[in-house]
C-alpha atoms as a PDB file:
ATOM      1  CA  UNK A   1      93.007   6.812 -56.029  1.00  0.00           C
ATOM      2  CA  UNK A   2      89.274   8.130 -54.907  1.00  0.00           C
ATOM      3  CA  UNK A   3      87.706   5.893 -52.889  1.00  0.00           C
ATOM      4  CA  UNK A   4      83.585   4.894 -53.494  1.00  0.00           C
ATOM      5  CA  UNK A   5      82.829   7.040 -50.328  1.00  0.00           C
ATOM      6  CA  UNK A   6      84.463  10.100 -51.965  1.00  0.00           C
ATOM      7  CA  UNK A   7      83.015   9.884 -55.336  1.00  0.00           C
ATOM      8  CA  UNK A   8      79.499   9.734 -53.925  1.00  0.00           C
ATOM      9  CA  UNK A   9      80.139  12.516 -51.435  1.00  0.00           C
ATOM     10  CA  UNK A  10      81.311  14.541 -54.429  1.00  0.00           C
ATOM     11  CA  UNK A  11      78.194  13.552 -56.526  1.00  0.00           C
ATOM     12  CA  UNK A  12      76.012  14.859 -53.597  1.00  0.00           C
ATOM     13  CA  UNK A  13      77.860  17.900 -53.425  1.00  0.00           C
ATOM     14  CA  UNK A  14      77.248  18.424 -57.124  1.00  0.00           C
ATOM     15  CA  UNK A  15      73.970  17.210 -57.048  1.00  0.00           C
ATOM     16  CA  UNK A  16      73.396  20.002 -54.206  1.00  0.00           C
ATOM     17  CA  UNK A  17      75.014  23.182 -56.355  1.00  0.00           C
ATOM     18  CA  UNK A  18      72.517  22.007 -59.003  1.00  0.00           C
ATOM     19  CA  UNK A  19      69.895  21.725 -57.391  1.00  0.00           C
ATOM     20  CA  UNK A  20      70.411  25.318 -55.980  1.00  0.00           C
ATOM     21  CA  UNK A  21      71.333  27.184 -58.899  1.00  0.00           C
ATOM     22  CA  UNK A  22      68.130  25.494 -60.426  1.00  0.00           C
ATOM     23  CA  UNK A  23      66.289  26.919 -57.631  1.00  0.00           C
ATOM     24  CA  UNK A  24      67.596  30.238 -57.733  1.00  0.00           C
ATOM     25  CA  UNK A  25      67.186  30.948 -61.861  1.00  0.00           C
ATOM     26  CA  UNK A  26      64.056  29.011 -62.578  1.00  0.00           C
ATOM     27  CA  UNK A  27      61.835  31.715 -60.551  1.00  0.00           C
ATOM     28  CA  UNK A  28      59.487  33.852 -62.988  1.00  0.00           C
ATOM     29  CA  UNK A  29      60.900  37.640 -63.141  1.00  0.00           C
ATOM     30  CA  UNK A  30      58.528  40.148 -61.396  1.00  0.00           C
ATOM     31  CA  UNK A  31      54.951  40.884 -62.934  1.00  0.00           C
ATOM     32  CA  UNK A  32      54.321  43.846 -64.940  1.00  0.00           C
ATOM     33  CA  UNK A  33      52.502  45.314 -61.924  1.00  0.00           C
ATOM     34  CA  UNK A  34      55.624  45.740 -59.786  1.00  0.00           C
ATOM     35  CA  UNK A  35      57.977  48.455 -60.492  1.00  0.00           C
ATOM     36  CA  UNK A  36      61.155  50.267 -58.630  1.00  0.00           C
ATOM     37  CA  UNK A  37      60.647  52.555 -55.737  1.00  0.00           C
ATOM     38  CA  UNK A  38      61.327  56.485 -57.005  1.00  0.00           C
ATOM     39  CA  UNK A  39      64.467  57.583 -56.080  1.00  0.00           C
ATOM     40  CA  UNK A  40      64.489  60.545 -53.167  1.00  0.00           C
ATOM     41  CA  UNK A  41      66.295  64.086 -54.516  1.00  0.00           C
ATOM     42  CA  UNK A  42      69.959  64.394 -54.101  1.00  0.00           C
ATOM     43  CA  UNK A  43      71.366  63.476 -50.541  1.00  0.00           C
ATOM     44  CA  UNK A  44      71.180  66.388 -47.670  1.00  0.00           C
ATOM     45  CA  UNK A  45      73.454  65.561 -44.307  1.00  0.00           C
ATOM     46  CA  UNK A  46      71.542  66.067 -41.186  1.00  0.00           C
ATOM     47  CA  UNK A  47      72.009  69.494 -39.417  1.00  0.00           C
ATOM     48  CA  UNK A  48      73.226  67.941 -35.785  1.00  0.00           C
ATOM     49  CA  UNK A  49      72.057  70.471 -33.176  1.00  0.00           C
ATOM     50  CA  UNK A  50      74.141  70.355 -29.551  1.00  0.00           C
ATOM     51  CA  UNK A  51      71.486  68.772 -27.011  1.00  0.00           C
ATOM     52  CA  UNK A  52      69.665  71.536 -24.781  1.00  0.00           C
ATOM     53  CA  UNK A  53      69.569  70.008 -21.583  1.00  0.00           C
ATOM     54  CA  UNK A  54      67.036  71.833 -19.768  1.00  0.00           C
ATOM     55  CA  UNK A  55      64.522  71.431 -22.658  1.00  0.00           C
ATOM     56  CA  UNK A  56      65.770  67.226 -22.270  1.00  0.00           C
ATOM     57  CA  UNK A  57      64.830  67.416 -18.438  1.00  0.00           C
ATOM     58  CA  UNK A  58      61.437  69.395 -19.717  1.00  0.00           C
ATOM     59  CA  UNK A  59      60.311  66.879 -21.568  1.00  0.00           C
ATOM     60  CA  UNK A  60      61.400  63.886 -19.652  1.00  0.00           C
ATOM     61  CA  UNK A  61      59.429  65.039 -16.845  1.00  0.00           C
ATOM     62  CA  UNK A  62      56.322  65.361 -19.129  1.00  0.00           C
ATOM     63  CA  UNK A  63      56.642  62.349 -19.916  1.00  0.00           C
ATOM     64  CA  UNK A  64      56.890  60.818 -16.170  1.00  0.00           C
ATOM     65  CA  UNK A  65      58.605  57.767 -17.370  1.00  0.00           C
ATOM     66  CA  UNK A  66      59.434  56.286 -14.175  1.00  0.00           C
ATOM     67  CA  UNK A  67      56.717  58.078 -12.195  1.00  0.00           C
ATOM     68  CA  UNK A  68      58.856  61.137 -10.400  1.00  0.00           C
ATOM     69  CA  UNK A  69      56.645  63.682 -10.729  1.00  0.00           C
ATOM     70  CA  UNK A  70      54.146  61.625  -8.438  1.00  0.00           C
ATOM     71  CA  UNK A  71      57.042  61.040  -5.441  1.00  0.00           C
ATOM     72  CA  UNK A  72      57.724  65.289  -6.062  1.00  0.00           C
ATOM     73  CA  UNK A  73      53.550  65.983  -5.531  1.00  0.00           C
ATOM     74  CA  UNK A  74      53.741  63.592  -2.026  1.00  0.00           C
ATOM     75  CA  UNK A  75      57.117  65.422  -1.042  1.00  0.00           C
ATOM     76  CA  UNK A  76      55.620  68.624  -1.551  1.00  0.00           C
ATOM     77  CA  UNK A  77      52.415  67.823   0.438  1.00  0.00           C
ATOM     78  CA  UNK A  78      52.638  69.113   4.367  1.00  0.00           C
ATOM     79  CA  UNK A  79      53.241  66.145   6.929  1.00  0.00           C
ATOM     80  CA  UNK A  80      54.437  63.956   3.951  1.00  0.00           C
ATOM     81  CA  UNK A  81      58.731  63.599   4.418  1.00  0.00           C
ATOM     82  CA  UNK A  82      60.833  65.042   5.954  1.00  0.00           C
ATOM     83  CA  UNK A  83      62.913  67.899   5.410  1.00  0.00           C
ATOM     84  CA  UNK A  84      65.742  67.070   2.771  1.00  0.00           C
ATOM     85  CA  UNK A  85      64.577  63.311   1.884  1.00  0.00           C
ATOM     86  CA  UNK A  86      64.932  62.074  -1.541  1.00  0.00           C
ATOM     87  CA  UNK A  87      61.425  62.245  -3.623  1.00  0.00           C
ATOM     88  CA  UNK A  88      62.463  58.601  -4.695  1.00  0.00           C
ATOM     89  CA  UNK A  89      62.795  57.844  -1.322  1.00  0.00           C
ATOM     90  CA  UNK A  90      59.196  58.155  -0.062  1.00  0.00           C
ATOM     91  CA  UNK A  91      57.098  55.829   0.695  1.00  0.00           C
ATOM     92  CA  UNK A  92      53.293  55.961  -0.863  1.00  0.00           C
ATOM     93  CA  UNK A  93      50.175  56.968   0.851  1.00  0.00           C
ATOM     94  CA  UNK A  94      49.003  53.663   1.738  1.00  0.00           C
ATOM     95  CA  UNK A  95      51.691  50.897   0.908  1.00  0.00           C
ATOM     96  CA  UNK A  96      49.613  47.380   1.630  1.00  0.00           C
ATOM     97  CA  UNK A  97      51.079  44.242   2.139  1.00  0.00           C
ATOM     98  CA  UNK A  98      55.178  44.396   1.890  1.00  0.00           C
ATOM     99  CA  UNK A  99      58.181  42.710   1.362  1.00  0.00           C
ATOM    100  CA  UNK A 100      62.173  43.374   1.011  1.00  0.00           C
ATOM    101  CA  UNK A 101      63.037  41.643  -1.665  1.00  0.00           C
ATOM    102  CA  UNK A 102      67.081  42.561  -2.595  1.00  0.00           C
ATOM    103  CA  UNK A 103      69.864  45.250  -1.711  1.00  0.00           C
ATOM    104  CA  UNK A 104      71.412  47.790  -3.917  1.00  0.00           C
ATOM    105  CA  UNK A 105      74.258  50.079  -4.377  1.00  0.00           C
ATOM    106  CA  UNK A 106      74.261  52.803  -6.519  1.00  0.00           C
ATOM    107  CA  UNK A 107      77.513  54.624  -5.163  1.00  0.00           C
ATOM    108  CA  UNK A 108      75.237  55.995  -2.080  1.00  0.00           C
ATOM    109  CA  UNK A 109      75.245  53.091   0.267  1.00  0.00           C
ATOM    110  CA  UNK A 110      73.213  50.063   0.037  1.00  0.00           C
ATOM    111  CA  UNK A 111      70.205  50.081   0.221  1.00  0.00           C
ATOM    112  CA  UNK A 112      67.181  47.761   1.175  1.00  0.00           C
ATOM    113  CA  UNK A 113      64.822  47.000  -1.796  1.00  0.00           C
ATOM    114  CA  UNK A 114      61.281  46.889  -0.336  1.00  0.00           C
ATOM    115  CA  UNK A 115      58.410  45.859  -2.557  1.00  0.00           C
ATOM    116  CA  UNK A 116      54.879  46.739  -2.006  1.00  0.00           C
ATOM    117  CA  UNK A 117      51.383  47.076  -3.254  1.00  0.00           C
ATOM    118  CA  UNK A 118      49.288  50.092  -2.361  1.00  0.00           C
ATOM    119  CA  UNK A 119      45.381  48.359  -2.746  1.00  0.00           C
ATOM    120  CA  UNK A 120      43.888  49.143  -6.053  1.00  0.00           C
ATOM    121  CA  UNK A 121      46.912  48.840  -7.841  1.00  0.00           C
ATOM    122  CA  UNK A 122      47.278  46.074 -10.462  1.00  0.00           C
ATOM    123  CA  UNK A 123      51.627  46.174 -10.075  1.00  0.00           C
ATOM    124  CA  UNK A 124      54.097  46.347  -7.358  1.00  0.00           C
ATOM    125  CA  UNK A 125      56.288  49.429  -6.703  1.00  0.00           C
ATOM    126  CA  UNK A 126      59.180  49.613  -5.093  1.00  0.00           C
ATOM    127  CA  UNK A 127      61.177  51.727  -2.489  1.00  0.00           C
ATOM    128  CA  UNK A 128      64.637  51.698  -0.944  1.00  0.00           C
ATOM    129  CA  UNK A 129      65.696  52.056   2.489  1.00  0.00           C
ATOM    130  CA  UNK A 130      69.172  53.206   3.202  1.00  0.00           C
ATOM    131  CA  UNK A 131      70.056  52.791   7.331  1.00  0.00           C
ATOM    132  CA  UNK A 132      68.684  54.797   9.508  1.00  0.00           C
ATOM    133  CA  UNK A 133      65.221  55.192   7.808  1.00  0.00           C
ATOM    134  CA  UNK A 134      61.468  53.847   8.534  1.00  0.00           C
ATOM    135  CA  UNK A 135      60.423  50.722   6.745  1.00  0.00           C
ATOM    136  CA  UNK A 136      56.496  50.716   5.974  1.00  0.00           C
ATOM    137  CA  UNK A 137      55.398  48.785   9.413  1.00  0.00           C
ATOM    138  CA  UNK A 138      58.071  51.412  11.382  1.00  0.00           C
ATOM    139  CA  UNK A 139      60.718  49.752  11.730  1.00  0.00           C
ATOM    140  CA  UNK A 140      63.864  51.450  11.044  1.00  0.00           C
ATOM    141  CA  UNK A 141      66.820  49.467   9.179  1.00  0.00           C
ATOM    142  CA  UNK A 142      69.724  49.667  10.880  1.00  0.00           C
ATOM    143  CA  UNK A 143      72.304  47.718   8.575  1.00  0.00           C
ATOM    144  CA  UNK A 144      72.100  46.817   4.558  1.00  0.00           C
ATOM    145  CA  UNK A 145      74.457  43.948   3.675  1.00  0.00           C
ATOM    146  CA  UNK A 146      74.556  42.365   0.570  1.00  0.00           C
ATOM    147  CA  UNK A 147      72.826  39.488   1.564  1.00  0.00           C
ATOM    148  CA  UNK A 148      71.234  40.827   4.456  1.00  0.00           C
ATOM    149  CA  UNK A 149      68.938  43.563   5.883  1.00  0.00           C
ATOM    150  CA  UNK A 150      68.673  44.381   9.981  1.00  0.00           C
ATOM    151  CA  UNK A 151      66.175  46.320  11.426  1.00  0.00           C
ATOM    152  CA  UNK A 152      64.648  47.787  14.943  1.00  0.00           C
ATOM    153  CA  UNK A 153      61.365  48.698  16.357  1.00  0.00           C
ATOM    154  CA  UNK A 154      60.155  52.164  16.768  1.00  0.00           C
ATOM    155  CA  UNK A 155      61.861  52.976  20.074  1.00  0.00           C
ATOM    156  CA  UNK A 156      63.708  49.650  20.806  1.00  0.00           C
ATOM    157  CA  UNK A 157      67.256  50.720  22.420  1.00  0.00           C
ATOM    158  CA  UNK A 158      70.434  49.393  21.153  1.00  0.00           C
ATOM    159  CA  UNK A 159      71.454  46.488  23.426  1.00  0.00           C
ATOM    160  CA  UNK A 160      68.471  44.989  21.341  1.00  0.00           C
ATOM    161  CA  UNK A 161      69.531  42.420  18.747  1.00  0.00           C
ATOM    162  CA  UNK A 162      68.103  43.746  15.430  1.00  0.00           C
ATOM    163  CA  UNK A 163      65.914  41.845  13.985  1.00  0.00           C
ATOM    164  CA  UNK A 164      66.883  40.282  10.590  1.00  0.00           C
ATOM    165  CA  UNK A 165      64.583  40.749   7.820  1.00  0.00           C
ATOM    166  CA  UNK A 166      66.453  40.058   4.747  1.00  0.00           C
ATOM    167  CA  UNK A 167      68.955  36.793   4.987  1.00  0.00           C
ATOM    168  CA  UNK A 168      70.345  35.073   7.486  1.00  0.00           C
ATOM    169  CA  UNK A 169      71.175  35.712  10.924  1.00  0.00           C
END
Protein backbone atom coordinates (compact mmCIF):
# COMPACT_ATOMS: atom_id res chain seq x y z
CA UNK A 1 0.00 0.00 0.00
CA UNK A 2 1.38 3.74 -1.02
CA UNK A 3 2.28 5.54 1.72
CA UNK A 4 1.14 9.65 2.12
CA UNK A 5 4.86 10.52 1.34
CA UNK A 6 4.63 8.65 -2.00
CA UNK A 7 1.39 9.87 -3.22
CA UNK A 8 2.46 13.48 -2.76
CA UNK A 9 5.87 12.89 -4.30
CA UNK A 10 3.97 11.43 -7.25
CA UNK A 11 1.51 14.44 -7.37
CA UNK A 12 4.62 16.76 -7.57
CA UNK A 13 6.06 14.79 -10.18
CA UNK A 14 2.84 15.13 -12.14
CA UNK A 15 2.28 18.45 -11.22
CA UNK A 16 5.96 19.10 -12.71
CA UNK A 17 5.31 17.20 -16.36
CA UNK A 18 2.31 19.56 -16.48
CA UNK A 19 3.55 22.30 -15.77
CA UNK A 20 6.29 21.72 -18.48
CA UNK A 21 4.38 20.52 -21.27
CA UNK A 22 2.17 23.69 -20.53
CA UNK A 23 5.21 25.65 -20.87
CA UNK A 24 6.48 24.20 -23.87
CA UNK A 25 2.95 24.29 -26.16
CA UNK A 26 1.39 27.45 -24.87
CA UNK A 27 4.21 29.68 -26.71
CA UNK A 28 2.71 31.76 -29.78
CA UNK A 29 4.12 30.18 -33.23
CA UNK A 30 6.60 32.55 -35.01
CA UNK A 31 5.31 35.98 -36.52
CA UNK A 32 4.61 36.35 -40.07
CA UNK A 33 7.87 38.30 -40.36
CA UNK A 34 10.15 35.32 -39.71
CA UNK A 35 10.67 32.81 -42.32
CA UNK A 36 13.24 29.69 -43.05
CA UNK A 37 16.77 30.29 -44.05
CA UNK A 38 17.19 29.36 -48.11
CA UNK A 39 18.61 26.24 -48.55
CA UNK A 40 22.45 26.29 -50.13
CA UNK A 41 22.69 24.25 -53.79
CA UNK A 42 23.36 20.61 -53.67
CA UNK A 43 26.33 19.49 -51.34
CA UNK A 44 30.11 19.74 -52.91
CA UNK A 45 32.97 17.74 -50.69
CA UNK A 46 35.95 19.84 -50.06
CA UNK A 47 38.94 19.35 -52.49
CA UNK A 48 41.72 18.45 -49.56
CA UNK A 49 45.06 19.68 -50.95
CA UNK A 50 48.44 17.86 -49.29
CA UNK A 51 50.03 20.75 -47.02
CA UNK A 52 53.08 22.60 -48.81
CA UNK A 53 55.41 22.98 -46.17
CA UNK A 54 57.68 25.55 -47.30
CA UNK A 55 54.75 27.87 -48.23
CA UNK A 56 53.51 26.84 -44.13
CA UNK A 57 57.06 28.03 -42.88
CA UNK A 58 56.51 31.24 -45.42
CA UNK A 59 53.77 32.34 -43.90
CA UNK A 60 54.40 31.52 -40.33
CA UNK A 61 57.34 33.62 -40.43
CA UNK A 62 55.23 36.55 -41.82
CA UNK A 63 53.34 36.31 -39.34
CA UNK A 64 56.19 36.38 -36.46
CA UNK A 65 53.96 34.72 -34.01
CA UNK A 66 56.35 34.18 -31.35
CA UNK A 67 58.75 36.94 -32.40
CA UNK A 68 61.70 34.80 -34.37
CA UNK A 69 62.30 36.87 -36.99
CA UNK A 70 63.48 39.61 -34.37
CA UNK A 71 66.13 36.95 -32.47
CA UNK A 72 67.26 36.05 -36.57
CA UNK A 73 67.83 40.21 -37.28
CA UNK A 74 70.12 40.37 -33.70
CA UNK A 75 71.90 36.99 -34.77
CA UNK A 76 72.62 38.31 -38.01
CA UNK A 77 73.99 41.67 -36.71
CA UNK A 78 78.11 41.66 -36.35
CA UNK A 79 79.32 41.37 -32.59
CA UNK A 80 75.78 40.07 -31.66
CA UNK A 81 76.27 35.83 -30.86
CA UNK A 82 78.34 33.78 -31.45
CA UNK A 83 79.06 31.55 -34.14
CA UNK A 84 76.44 28.58 -34.22
CA UNK A 85 74.10 29.84 -31.20
CA UNK A 86 70.48 29.31 -31.37
CA UNK A 87 68.48 32.66 -32.57
CA UNK A 88 66.11 31.71 -29.58
CA UNK A 89 68.92 31.64 -27.54
CA UNK A 90 70.03 35.30 -27.58
CA UNK A 91 69.72 37.54 -25.29
CA UNK A 92 68.17 41.22 -26.27
CA UNK A 93 69.99 44.40 -26.73
CA UNK A 94 69.45 45.78 -23.43
CA UNK A 95 67.73 43.16 -21.04
CA UNK A 96 66.91 45.43 -17.66
CA UNK A 97 66.21 44.14 -14.48
CA UNK A 98 66.23 40.03 -14.45
CA UNK A 99 65.22 37.08 -12.91
CA UNK A 100 65.34 33.04 -13.39
CA UNK A 101 62.25 32.08 -12.78
CA UNK A 102 61.94 27.94 -13.72
CA UNK A 103 63.93 25.11 -15.66
CA UNK A 104 62.98 23.31 -18.75
CA UNK A 105 63.59 20.34 -20.84
CA UNK A 106 62.69 20.07 -24.18
CA UNK A 107 64.80 16.85 -25.10
CA UNK A 108 68.07 19.27 -25.31
CA UNK A 109 69.08 19.54 -21.73
CA UNK A 110 67.59 21.68 -19.17
CA UNK A 111 67.62 24.70 -19.32
CA UNK A 112 67.45 27.87 -17.02
CA UNK A 113 64.31 30.06 -17.63
CA UNK A 114 65.45 33.69 -17.20
CA UNK A 115 62.87 36.44 -17.31
CA UNK A 116 63.56 39.96 -18.14
CA UNK A 117 62.39 43.35 -19.17
CA UNK A 118 64.30 45.37 -21.73
CA UNK A 119 63.08 49.31 -20.55
CA UNK A 120 60.29 50.54 -22.66
CA UNK A 121 58.67 47.41 -22.88
CA UNK A 122 55.19 46.99 -21.33
CA UNK A 123 55.78 42.68 -20.98
CA UNK A 124 58.46 40.39 -19.92
CA UNK A 125 60.37 38.12 -22.35
CA UNK A 126 62.05 35.34 -21.70
CA UNK A 127 65.37 33.44 -22.49
CA UNK A 128 66.93 30.10 -21.63
CA UNK A 129 70.28 29.26 -20.55
CA UNK A 130 71.54 25.79 -21.10
CA UNK A 131 75.21 25.21 -19.04
CA UNK A 132 77.94 26.64 -20.13
CA UNK A 133 76.37 29.96 -21.39
CA UNK A 134 76.34 33.81 -20.12
CA UNK A 135 73.42 34.86 -18.02
CA UNK A 136 72.53 38.73 -18.57
CA UNK A 137 74.88 40.14 -15.53
CA UNK A 138 77.84 37.49 -17.00
CA UNK A 139 77.63 34.95 -15.16
CA UNK A 140 77.81 31.69 -16.78
CA UNK A 141 75.45 28.71 -15.49
CA UNK A 142 77.23 25.92 -14.81
CA UNK A 143 74.46 23.28 -13.75
CA UNK A 144 70.41 23.24 -14.50
CA UNK A 145 68.58 20.96 -12.06
CA UNK A 146 65.11 20.72 -11.81
CA UNK A 147 64.81 22.63 -8.89
CA UNK A 148 67.92 24.36 -9.10
CA UNK A 149 70.20 26.63 -11.21
CA UNK A 150 74.27 27.14 -10.38
CA UNK A 151 76.25 29.64 -11.76
CA UNK A 152 79.99 31.34 -11.84
CA UNK A 153 81.49 34.67 -12.35
CA UNK A 154 83.18 35.75 -15.45
CA UNK A 155 86.61 34.24 -14.79
CA UNK A 156 86.06 32.60 -11.33
CA UNK A 157 88.13 29.12 -11.44
CA UNK A 158 86.59 25.93 -10.51
CA UNK A 159 87.58 25.19 -6.89
CA UNK A 160 84.94 28.09 -6.52
CA UNK A 161 81.59 26.96 -5.10
CA UNK A 162 79.00 28.10 -7.71
CA UNK A 163 76.83 30.27 -6.67
CA UNK A 164 73.14 29.14 -6.50
CA UNK A 165 70.67 31.22 -8.16
CA UNK A 166 67.67 29.18 -8.60
CA UNK A 167 66.72 26.84 -5.34
CA UNK A 168 68.40 25.70 -2.69
CA UNK A 169 71.85 25.08 -1.88
Amino acid sequence: MASASDIRLGALGLAALVLAGWSGWSRPLPGATVVAAARAGIWTPIDWKPSDGVADARLLAQRNSWGWADAARAAAAPGQAPPGAAPALLPPAQTGPWRIVGTADWGEGRAAIVQTQPPGTPRPSYVFRRPGEALPDGRTVTKVEPARVDARRPGSTTDEPAIVLFGRR
